[in-house]
C-alpha atoms as a PDB file:
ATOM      1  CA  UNK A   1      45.002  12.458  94.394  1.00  0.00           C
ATOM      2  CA  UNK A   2      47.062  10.544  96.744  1.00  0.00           C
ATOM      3  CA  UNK A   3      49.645   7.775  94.752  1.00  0.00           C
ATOM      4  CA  UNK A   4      49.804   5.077  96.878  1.00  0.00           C
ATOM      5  CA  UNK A   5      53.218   2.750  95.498  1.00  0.00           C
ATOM      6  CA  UNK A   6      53.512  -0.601  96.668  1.00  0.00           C
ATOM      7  CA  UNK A   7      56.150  -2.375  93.980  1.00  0.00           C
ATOM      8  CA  UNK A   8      56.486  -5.830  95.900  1.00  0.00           C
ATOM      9  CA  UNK A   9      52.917  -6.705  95.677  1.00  0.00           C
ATOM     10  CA  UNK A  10      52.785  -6.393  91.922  1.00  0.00           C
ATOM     11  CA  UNK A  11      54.105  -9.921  91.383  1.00  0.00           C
ATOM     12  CA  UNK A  12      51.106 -11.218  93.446  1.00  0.00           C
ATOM     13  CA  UNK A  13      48.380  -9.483  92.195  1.00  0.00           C
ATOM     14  CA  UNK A  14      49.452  -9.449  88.823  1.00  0.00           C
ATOM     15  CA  UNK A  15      50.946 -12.957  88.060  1.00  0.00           C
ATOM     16  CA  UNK A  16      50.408 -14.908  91.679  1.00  0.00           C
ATOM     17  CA  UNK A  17      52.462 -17.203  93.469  1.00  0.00           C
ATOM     18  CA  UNK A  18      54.029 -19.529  91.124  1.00  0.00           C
ATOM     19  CA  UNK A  19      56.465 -22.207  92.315  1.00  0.00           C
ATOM     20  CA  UNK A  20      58.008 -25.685  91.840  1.00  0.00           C
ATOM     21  CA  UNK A  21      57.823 -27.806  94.674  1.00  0.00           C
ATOM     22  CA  UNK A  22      57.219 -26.338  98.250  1.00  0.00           C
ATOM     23  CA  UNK A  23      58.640 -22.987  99.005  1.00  0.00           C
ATOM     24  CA  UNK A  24      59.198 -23.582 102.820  1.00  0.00           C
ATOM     25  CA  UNK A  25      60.982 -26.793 101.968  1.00  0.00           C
ATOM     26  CA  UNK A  26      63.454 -24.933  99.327  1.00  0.00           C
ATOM     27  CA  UNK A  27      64.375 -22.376 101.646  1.00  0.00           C
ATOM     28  CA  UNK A  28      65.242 -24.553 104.660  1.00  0.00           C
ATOM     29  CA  UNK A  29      67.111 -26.583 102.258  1.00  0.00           C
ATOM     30  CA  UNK A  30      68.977 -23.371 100.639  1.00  0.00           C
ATOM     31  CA  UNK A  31      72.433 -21.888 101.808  1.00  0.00           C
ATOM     32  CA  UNK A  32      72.143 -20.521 105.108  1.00  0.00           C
ATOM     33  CA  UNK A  33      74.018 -17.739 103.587  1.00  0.00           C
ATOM     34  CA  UNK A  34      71.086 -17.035 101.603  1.00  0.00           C
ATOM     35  CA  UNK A  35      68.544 -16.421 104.804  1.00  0.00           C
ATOM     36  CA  UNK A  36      68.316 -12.468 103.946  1.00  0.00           C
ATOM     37  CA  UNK A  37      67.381 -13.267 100.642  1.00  0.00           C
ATOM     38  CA  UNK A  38      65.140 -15.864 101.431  1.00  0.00           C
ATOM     39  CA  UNK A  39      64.122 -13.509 104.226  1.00  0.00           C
ATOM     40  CA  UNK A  40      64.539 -16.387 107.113  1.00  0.00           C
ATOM     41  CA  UNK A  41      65.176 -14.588 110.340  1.00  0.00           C
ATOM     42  CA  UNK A  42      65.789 -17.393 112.326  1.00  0.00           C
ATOM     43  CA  UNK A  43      66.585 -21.479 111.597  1.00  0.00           C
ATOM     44  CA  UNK A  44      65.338 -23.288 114.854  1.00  0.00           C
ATOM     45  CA  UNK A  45      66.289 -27.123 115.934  1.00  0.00           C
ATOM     46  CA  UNK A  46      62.713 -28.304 114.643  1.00  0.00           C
ATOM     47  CA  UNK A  47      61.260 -25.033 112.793  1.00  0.00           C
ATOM     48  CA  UNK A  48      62.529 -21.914 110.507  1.00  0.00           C
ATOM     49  CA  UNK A  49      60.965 -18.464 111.487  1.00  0.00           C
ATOM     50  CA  UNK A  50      60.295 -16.210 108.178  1.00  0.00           C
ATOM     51  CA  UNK A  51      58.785 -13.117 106.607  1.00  0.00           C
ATOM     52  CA  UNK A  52      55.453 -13.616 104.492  1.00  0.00           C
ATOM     53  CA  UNK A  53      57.006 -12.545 101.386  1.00  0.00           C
ATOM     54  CA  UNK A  54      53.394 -10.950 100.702  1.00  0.00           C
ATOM     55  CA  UNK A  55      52.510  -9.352 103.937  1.00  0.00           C
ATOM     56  CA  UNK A  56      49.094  -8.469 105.214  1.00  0.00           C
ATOM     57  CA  UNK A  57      50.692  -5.832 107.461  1.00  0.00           C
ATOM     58  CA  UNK A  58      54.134  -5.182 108.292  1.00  0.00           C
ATOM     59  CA  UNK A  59      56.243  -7.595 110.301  1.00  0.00           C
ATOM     60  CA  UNK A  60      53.692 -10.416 108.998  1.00  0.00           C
ATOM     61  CA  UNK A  61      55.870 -13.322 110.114  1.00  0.00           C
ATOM     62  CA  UNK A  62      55.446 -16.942 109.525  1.00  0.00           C
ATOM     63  CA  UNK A  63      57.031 -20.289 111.248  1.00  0.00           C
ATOM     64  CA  UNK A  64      57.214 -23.027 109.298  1.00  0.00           C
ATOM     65  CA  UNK A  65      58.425 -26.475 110.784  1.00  0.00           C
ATOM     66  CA  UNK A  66      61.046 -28.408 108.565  1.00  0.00           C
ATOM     67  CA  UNK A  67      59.393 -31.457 108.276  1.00  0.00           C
ATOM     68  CA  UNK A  68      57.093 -31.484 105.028  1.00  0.00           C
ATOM     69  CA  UNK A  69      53.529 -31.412 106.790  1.00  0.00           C
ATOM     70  CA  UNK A  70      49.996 -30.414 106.404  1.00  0.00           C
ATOM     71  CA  UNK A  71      47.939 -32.490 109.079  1.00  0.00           C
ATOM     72  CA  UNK A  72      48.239 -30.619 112.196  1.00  0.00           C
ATOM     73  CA  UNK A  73      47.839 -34.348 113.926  1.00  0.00           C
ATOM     74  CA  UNK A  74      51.045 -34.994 111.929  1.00  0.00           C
ATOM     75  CA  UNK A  75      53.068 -32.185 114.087  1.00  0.00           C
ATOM     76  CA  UNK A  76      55.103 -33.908 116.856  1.00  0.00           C
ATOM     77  CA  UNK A  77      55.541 -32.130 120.418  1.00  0.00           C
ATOM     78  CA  UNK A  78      59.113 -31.056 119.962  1.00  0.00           C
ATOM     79  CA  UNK A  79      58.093 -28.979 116.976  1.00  0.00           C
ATOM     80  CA  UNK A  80      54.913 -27.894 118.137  1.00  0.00           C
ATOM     81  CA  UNK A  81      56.745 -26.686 121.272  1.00  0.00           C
ATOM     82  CA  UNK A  82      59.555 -24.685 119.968  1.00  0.00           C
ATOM     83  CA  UNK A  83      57.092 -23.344 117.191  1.00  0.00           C
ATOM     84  CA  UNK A  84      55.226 -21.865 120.408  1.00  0.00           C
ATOM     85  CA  UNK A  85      58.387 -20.631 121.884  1.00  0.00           C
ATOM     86  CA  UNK A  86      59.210 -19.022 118.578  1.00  0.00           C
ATOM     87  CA  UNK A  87      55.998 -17.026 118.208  1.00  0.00           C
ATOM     88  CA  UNK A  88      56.602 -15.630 121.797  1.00  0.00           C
ATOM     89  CA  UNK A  89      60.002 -14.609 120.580  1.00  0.00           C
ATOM     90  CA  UNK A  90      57.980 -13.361 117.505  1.00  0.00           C
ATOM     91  CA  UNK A  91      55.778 -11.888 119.722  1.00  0.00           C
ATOM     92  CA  UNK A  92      58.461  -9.663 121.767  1.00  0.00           C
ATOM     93  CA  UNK A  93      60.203  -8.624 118.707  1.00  0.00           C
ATOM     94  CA  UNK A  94      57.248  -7.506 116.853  1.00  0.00           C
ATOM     95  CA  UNK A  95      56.462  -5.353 120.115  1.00  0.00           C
ATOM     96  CA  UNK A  96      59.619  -3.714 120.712  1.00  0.00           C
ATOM     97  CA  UNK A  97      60.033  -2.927 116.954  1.00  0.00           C
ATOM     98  CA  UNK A  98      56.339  -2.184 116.035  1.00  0.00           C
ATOM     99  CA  UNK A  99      54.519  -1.642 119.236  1.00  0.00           C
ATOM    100  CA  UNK A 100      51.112  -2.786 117.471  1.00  0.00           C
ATOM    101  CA  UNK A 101      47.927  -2.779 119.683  1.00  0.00           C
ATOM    102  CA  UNK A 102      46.856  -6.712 119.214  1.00  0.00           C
ATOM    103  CA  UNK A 103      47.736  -9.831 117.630  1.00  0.00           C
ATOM    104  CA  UNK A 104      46.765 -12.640 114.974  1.00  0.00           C
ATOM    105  CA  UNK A 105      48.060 -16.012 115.342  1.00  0.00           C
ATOM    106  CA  UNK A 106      46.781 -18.432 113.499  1.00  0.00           C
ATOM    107  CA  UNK A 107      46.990 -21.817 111.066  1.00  0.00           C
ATOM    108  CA  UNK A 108      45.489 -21.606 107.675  1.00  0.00           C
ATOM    109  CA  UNK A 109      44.792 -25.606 106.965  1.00  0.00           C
ATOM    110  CA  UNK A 110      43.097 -26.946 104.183  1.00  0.00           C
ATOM    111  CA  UNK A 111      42.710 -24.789 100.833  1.00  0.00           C
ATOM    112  CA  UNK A 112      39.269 -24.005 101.476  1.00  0.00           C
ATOM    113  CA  UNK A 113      40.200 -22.586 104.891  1.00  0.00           C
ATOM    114  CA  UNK A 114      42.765 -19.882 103.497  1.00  0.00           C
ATOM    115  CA  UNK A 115      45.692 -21.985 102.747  1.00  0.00           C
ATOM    116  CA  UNK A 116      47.811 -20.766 100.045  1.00  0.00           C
ATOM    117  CA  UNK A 117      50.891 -23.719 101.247  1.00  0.00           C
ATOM    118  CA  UNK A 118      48.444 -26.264 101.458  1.00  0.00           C
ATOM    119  CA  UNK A 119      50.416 -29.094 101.842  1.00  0.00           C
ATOM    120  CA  UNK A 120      52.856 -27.561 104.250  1.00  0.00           C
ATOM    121  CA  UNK A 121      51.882 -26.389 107.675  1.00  0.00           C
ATOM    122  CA  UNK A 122      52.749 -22.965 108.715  1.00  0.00           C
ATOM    123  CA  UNK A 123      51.994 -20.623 111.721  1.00  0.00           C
ATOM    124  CA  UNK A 124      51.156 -16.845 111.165  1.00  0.00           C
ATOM    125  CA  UNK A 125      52.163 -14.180 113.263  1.00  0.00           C
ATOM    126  CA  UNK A 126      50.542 -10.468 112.510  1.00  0.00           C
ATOM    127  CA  UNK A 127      50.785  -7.697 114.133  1.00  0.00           C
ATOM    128  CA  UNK A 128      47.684  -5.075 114.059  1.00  0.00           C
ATOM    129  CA  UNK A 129      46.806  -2.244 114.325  1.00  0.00           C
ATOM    130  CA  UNK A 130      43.301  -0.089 114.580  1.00  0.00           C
ATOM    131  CA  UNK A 131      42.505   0.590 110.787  1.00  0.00           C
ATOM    132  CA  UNK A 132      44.988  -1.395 109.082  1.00  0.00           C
ATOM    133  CA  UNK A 133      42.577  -2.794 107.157  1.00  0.00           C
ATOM    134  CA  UNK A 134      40.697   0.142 104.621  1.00  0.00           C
ATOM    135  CA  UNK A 135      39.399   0.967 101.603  1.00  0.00           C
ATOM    136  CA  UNK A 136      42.264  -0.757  99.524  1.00  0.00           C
ATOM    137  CA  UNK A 137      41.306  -4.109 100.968  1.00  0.00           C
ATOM    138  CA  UNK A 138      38.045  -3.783 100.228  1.00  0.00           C
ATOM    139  CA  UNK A 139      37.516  -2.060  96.906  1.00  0.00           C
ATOM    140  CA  UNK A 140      40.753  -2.629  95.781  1.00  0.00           C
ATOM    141  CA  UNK A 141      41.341  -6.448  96.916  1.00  0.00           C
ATOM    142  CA  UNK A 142      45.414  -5.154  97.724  1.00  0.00           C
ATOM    143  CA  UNK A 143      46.887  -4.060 100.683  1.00  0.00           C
ATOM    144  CA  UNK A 144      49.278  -1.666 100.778  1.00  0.00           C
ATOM    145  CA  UNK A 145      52.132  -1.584 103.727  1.00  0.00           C
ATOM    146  CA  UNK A 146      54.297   1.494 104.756  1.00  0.00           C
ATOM    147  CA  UNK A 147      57.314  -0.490 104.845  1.00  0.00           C
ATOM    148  CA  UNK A 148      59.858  -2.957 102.339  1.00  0.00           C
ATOM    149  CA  UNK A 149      60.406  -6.151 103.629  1.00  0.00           C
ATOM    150  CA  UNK A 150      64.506  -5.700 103.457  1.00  0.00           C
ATOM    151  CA  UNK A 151      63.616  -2.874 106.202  1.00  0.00           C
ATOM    152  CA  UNK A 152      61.663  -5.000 108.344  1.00  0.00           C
ATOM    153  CA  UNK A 153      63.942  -7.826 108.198  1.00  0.00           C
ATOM    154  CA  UNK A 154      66.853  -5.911 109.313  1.00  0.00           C
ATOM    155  CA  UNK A 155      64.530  -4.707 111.924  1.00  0.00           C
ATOM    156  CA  UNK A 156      63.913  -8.168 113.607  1.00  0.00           C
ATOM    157  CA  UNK A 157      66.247 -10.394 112.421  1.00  0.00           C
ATOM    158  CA  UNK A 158      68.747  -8.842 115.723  1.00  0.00           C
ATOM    159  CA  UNK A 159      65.867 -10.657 117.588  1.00  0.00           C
ATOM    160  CA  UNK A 160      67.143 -14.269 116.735  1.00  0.00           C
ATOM    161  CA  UNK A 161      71.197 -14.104 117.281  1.00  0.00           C
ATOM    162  CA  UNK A 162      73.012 -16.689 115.028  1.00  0.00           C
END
């Protein structure tokens, strides 16, 4: 028997995501000098560019504007525009690095529609690849990834100069 070892995801499946307050909001407010940590590859004028810190593949990268929203209606065009520029950037990084064969973008809004920051907006950026969803997803309700996120952040955060 194969052991498949996936460490990271224990605190998710095991205990979930527990925080005070919004987690988008208290890492754009942290210590720039924190953004490995907080795994925040890139702080934009109007948006912050960051790893999913539970990843449904690898590079699984999320853009989150600063402004606390969760309407879509609520995003202005200067955010909505460099969040779009961003995701291009994402884009090109996440083929260079990765070379996956397609793409998910996409806005999770509303609980009931998948949102597990409900009250703050957030763009997701996956790269995929044929297969990368198996058995593991579907009897075991996990996912397990090849990479740590450390690796893939040093990996793309040379895409977004300081």
């Amino acid at each position: 028997m194969d052991i498949l070892w996936s460490p990271w995801r224990y605190r998710y499946v095991s205990e979930g995501v527990k925080t005070e307050g919004c987690i988008f909001c208290q890492k754009a407010a942290d210590d720039p000098a924190r953004d490995r940590e907080n795994l925040i590859l890139h702080r934009g004028r109007h948006n912050l560019v960051l790893l999913n810190l539970f990843p449904y593949t690898t590079g699984h990268t999320m853009i989150a504007p600063y402004a606390h929203l969760a309407a879509f209606a609520d995003l202005d065009g200067e955010t909505m525009q460099e969040m779009m520029e961003l995701a291009q950037r994402l884009h090109n990084a996440l083929e260079m690095t990765y070379h996956p064969e397609g793409y998910n973008l996409g806005m999770n809004l509303g609980r009931c529609a998948g949102a597990g920051v409900a009250d703050h907006l957030h763009l997701h950026v996956l790269p995929r690849w044929t297969g990368d969803t198996s058995f593991m997803t579907v009897i075991g309700e996990t996912r397990v990834e090849p990479e740590d996120l450390p690796s893939t952040y040093d990996k793309l955060v040379g895409f977004f100069p300081r």
